[in-house]
N, C-alpha and C. Protein backbone atom coordinates (compact mmCIF):
# COMPACT_ATOMS: atom_id res chain seq x y z
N UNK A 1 16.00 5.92 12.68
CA UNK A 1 15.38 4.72 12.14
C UNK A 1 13.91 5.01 11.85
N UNK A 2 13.57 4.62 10.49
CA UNK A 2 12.22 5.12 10.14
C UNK A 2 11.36 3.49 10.57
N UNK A 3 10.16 3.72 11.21
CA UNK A 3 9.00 2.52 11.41
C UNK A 3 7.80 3.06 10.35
N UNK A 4 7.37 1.92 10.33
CA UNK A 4 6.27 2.02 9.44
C UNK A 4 5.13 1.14 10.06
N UNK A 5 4.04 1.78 10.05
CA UNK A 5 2.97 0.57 10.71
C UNK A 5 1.59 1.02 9.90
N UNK A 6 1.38 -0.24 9.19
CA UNK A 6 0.21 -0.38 8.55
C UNK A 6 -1.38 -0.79 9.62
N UNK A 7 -2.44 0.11 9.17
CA UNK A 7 -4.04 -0.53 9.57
C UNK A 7 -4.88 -0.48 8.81
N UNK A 8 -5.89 -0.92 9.48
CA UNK A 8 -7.00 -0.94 8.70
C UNK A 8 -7.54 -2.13 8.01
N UNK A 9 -7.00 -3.41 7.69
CA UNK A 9 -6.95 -4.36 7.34
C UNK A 9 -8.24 -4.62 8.16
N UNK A 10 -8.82 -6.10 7.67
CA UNK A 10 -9.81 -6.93 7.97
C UNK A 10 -10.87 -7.57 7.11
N UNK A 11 -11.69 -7.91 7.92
CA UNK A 11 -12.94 -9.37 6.84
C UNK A 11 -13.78 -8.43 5.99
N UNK A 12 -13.42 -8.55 4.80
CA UNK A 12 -14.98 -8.32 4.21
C UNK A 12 -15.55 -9.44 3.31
N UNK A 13 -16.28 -9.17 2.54
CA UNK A 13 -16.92 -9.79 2.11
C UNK A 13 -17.00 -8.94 -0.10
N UNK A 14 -16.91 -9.60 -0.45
CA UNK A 14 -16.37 -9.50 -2.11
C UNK A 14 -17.39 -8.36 -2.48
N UNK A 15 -16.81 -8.07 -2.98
CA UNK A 15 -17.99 -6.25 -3.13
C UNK A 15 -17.96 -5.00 -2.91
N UNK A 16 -17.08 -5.41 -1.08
CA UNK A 16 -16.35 -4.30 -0.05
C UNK A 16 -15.75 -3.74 -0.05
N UNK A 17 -15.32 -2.97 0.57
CA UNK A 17 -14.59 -1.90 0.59
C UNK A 17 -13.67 -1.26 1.77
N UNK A 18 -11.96 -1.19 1.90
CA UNK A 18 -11.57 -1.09 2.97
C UNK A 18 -10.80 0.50 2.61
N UNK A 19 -10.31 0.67 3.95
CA UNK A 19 -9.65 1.44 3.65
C UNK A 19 -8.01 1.69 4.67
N UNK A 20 -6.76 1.55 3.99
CA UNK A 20 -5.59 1.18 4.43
C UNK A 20 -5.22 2.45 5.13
N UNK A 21 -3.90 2.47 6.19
CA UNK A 21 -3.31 3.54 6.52
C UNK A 21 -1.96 3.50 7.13
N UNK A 22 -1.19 3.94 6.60
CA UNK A 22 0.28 3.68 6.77
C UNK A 22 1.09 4.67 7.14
N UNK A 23 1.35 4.83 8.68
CA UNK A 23 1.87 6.04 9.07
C UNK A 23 3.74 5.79 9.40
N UNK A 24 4.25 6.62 9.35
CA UNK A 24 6.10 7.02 9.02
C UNK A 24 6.80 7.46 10.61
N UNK A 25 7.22 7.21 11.10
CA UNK A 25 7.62 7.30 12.32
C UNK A 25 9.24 7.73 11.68
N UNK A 26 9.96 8.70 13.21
CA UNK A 26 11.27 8.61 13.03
C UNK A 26 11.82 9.61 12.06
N UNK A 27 12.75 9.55 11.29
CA UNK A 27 13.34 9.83 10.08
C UNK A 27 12.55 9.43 8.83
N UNK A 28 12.02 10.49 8.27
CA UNK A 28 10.77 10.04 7.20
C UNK A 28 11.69 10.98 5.80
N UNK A 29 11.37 10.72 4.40
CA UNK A 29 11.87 10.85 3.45
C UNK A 29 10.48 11.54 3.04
N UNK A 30 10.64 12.91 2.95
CA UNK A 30 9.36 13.69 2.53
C UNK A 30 9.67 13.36 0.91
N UNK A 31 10.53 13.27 0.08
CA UNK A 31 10.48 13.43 -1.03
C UNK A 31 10.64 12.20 -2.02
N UNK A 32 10.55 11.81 -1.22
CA UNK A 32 10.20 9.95 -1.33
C UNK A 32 8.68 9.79 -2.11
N UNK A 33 8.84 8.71 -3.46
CA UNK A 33 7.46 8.25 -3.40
C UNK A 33 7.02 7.08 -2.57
N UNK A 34 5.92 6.94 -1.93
CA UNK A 34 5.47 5.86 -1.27
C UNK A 34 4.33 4.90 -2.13
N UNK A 35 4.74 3.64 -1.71
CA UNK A 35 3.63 2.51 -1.87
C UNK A 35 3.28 1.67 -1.44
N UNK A 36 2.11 0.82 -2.10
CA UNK A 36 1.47 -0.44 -1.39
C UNK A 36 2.08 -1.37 -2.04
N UNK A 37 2.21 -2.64 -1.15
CA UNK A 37 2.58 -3.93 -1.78
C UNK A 37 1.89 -4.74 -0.89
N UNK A 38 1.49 -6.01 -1.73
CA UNK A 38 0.86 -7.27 -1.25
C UNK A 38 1.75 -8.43 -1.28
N UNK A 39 1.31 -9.61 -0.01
CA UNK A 39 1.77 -10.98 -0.32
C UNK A 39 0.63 -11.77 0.40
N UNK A 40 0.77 -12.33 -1.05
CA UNK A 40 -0.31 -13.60 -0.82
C UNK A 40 0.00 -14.44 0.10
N UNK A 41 -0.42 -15.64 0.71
CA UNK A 41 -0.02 -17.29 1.16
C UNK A 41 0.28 -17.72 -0.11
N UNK A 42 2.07 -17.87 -0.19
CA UNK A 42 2.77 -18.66 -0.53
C UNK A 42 3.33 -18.14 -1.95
N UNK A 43 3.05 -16.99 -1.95
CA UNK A 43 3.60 -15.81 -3.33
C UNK A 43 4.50 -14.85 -2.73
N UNK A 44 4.75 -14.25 -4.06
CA UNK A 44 6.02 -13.27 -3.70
C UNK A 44 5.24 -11.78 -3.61
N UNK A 45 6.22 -11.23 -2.96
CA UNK A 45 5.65 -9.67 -2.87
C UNK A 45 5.19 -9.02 -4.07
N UNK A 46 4.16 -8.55 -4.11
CA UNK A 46 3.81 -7.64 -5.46
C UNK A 46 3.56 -5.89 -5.67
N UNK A 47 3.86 -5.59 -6.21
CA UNK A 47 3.37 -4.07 -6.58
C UNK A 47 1.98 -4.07 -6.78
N UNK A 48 1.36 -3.28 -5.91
CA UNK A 48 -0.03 -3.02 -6.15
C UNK A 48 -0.38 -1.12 -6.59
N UNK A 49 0.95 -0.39 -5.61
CA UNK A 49 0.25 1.20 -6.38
C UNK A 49 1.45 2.29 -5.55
N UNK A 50 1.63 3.01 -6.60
CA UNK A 50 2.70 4.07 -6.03
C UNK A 50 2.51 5.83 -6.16
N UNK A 51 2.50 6.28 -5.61
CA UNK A 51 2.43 7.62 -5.47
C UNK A 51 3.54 8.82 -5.33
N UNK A 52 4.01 9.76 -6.09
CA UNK A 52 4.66 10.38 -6.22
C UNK A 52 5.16 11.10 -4.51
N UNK A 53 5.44 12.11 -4.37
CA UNK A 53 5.28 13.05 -2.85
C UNK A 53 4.65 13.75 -2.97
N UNK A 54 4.42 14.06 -4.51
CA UNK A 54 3.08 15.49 -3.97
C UNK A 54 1.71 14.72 -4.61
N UNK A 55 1.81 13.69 -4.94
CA UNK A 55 0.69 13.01 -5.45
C UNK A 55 -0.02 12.88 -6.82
N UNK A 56 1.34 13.85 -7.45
CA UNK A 56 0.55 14.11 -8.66
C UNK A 56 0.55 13.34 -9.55
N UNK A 57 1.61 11.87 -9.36
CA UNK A 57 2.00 10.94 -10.02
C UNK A 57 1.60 9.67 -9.30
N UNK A 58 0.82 9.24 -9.97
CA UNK A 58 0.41 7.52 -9.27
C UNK A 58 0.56 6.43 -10.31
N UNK A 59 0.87 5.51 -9.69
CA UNK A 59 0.95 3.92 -10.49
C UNK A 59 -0.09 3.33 -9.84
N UNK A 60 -0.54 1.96 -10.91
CA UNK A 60 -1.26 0.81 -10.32
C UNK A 60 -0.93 -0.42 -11.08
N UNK A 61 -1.18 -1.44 -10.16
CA UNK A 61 -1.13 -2.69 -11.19
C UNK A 61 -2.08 -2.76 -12.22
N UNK A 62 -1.92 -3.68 -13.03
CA UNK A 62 -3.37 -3.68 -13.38
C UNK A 62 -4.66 -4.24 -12.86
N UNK A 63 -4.13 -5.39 -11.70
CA UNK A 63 -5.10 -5.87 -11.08
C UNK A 63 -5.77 -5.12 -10.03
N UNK A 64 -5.14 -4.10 -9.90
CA UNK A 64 -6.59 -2.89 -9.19
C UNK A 64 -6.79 -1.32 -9.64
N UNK A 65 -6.47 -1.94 -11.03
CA UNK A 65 -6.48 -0.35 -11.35
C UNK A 65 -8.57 -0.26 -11.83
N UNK A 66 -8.50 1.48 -11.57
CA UNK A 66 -10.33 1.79 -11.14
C UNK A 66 -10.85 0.93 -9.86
N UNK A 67 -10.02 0.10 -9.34
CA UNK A 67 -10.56 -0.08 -7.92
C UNK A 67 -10.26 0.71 -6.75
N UNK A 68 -8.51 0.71 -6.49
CA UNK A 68 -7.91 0.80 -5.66
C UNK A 68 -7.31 2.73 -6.05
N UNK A 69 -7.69 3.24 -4.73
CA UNK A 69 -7.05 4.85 -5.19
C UNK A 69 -5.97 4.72 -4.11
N UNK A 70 -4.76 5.51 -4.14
CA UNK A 70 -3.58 5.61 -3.22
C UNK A 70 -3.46 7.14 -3.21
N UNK A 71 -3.27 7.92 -1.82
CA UNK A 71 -3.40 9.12 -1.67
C UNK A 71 -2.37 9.38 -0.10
N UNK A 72 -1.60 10.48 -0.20
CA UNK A 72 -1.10 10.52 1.21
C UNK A 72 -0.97 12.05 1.66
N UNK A 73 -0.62 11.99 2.88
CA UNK A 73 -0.69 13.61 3.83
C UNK A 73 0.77 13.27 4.22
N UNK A 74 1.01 13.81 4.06
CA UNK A 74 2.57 14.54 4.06
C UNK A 74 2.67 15.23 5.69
N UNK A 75 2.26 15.75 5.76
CA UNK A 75 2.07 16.51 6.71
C UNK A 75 1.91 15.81 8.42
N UNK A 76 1.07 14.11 7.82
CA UNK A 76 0.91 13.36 8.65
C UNK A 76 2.21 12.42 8.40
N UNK A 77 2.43 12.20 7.63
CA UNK A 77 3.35 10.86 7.16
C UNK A 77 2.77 9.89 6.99
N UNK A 78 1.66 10.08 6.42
CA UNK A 78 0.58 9.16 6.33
C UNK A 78 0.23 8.79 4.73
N UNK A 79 0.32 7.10 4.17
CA UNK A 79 0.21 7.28 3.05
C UNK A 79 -1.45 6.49 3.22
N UNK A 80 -2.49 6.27 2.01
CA UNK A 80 -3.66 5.81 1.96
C UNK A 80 -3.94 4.59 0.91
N UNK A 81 -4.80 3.70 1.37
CA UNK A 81 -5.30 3.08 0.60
C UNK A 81 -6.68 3.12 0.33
N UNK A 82 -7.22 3.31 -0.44
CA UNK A 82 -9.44 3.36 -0.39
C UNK A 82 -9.05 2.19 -1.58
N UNK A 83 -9.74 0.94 -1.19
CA UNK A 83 -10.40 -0.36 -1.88
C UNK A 83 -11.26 -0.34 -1.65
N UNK A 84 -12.10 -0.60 -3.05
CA UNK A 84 -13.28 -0.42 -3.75
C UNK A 84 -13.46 -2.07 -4.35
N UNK A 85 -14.53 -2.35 -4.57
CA UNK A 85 -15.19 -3.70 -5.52
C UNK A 85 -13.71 -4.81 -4.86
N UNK A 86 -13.63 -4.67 -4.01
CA UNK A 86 -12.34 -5.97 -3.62
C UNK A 86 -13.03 -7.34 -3.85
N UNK A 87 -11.97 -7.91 -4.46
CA UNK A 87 -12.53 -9.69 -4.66
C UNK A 87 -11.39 -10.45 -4.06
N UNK A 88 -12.00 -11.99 -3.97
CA UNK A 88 -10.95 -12.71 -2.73
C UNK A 88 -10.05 -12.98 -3.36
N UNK A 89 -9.30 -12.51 -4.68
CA UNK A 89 -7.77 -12.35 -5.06
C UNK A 89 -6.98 -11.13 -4.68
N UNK A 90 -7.95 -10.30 -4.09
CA UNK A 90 -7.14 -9.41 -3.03
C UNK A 90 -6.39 -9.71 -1.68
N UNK A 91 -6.75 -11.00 -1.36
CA UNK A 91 -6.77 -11.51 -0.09
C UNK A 91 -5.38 -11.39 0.13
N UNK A 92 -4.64 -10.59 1.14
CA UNK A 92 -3.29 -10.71 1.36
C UNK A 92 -3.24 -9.60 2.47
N UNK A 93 -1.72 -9.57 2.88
CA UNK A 93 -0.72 -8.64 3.52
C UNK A 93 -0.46 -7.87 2.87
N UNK A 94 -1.14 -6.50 3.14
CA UNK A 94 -0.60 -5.13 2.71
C UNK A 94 0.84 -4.22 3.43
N UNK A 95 1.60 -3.97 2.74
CA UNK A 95 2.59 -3.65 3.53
C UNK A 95 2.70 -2.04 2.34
N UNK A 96 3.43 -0.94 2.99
CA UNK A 96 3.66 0.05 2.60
C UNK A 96 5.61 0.22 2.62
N UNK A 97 5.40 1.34 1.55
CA UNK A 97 7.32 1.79 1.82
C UNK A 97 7.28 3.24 1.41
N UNK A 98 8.26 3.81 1.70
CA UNK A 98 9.48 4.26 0.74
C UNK A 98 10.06 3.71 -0.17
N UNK A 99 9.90 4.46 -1.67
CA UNK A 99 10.05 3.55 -2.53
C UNK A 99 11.15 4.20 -3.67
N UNK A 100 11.91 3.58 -4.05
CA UNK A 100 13.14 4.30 -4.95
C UNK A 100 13.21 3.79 -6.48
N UNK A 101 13.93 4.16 -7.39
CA UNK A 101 13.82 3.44 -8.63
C UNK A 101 12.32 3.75 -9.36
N UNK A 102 13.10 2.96 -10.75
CA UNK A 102 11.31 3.00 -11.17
C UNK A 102 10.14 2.00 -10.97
N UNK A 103 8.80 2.31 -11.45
CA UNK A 103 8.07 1.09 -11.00
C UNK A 103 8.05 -0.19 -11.39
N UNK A 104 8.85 -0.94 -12.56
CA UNK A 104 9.02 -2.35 -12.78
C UNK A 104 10.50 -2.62 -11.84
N UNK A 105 11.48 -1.53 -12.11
CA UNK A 105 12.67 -1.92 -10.84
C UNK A 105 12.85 -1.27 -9.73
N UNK A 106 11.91 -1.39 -8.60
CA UNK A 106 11.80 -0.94 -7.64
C UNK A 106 12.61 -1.23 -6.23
N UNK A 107 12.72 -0.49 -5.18
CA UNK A 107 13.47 -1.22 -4.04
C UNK A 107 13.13 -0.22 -2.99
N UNK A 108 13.12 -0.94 -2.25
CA UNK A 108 12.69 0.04 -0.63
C UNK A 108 13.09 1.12 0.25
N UNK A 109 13.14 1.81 0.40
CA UNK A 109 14.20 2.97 1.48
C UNK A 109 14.49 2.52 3.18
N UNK A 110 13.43 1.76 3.25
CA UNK A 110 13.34 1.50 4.57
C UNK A 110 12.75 0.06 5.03
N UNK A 111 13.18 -0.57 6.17
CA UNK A 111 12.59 -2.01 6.56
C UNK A 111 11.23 -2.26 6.19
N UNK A 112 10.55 -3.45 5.98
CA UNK A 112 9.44 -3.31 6.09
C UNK A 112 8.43 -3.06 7.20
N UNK A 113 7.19 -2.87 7.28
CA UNK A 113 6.47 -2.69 8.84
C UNK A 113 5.90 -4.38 8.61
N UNK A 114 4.78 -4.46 10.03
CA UNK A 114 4.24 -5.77 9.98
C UNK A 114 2.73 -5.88 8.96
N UNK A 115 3.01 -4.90 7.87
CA UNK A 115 1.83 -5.08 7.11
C UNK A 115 0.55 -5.16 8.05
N UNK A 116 -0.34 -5.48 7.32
CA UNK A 116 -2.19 -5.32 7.61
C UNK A 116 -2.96 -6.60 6.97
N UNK A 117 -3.32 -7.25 7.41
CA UNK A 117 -4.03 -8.44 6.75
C UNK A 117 -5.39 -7.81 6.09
N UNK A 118 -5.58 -8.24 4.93
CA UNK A 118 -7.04 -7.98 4.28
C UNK A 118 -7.41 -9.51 3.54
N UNK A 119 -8.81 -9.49 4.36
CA UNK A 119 -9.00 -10.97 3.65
C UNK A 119 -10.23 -10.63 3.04
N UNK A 120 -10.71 -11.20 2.00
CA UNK A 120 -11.92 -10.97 1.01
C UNK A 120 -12.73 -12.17 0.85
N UNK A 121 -13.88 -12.46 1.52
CA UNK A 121 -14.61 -13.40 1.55
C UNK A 121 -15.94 -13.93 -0.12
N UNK A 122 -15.80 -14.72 -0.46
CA UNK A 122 -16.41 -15.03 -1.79
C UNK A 122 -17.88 -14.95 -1.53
């Protein structure tokens, strides 16, 4: 059984800058791409950024693309988030996966973890 547990989450303030970390416990899918996803209060899950396994392939939404970089260690089972210029429409639950399919039809490999709260103050 693969776990997933997201950190790094917390208060900033619109401008700021965090930085996510999502480590793979268990049975991990090295050849798996991994990503970030958000949920707002009272929205649906969204695609925010995906990364190939060796990294050489990344997606973004458009709502953080030149903000948000996604990067991972393999080695750790560790995937990354660095947020840059965050504004309080970032404000959500970051959750990470294993990710299958392509990036408009996507689906998970594994449960979700309990995500990371990031809130963005105006």
């Amino acid at each position: 059984q693969v776990q997933l547990v997201e950190s790094g989450g917390g208060l900033v303030q619109a401008g700021g800058s965090l930085r996510l970390s999502c480590t793979a416990s268990g049975r991990t899918f090295s050849s798996a791409d991994m990503g970030w996803y958000r949920q707002a209060p009272g929205k649906e899950r969204e695609f925010v950024t995906r990364t190939s396994w060796s990294g050489g392939s990344t997606y973004y939404a458009d709502s953080v693309k030149g903000r948000f970089v996604v990067s991972r260690d393999n080695a750790k089972n560790t995937v990354y988030l660095q947020m840059n210029s965050l504004k309080p429409e970032d404000t959500a639950i970051y959750y990470c996966n294993f990710v299958g399919g392509s990036v408009s039809r996507w689906y998970v490999l594994v449960p979700w973890g309990p995500g990371t709260q990031v809130t963005v103050s105006s």
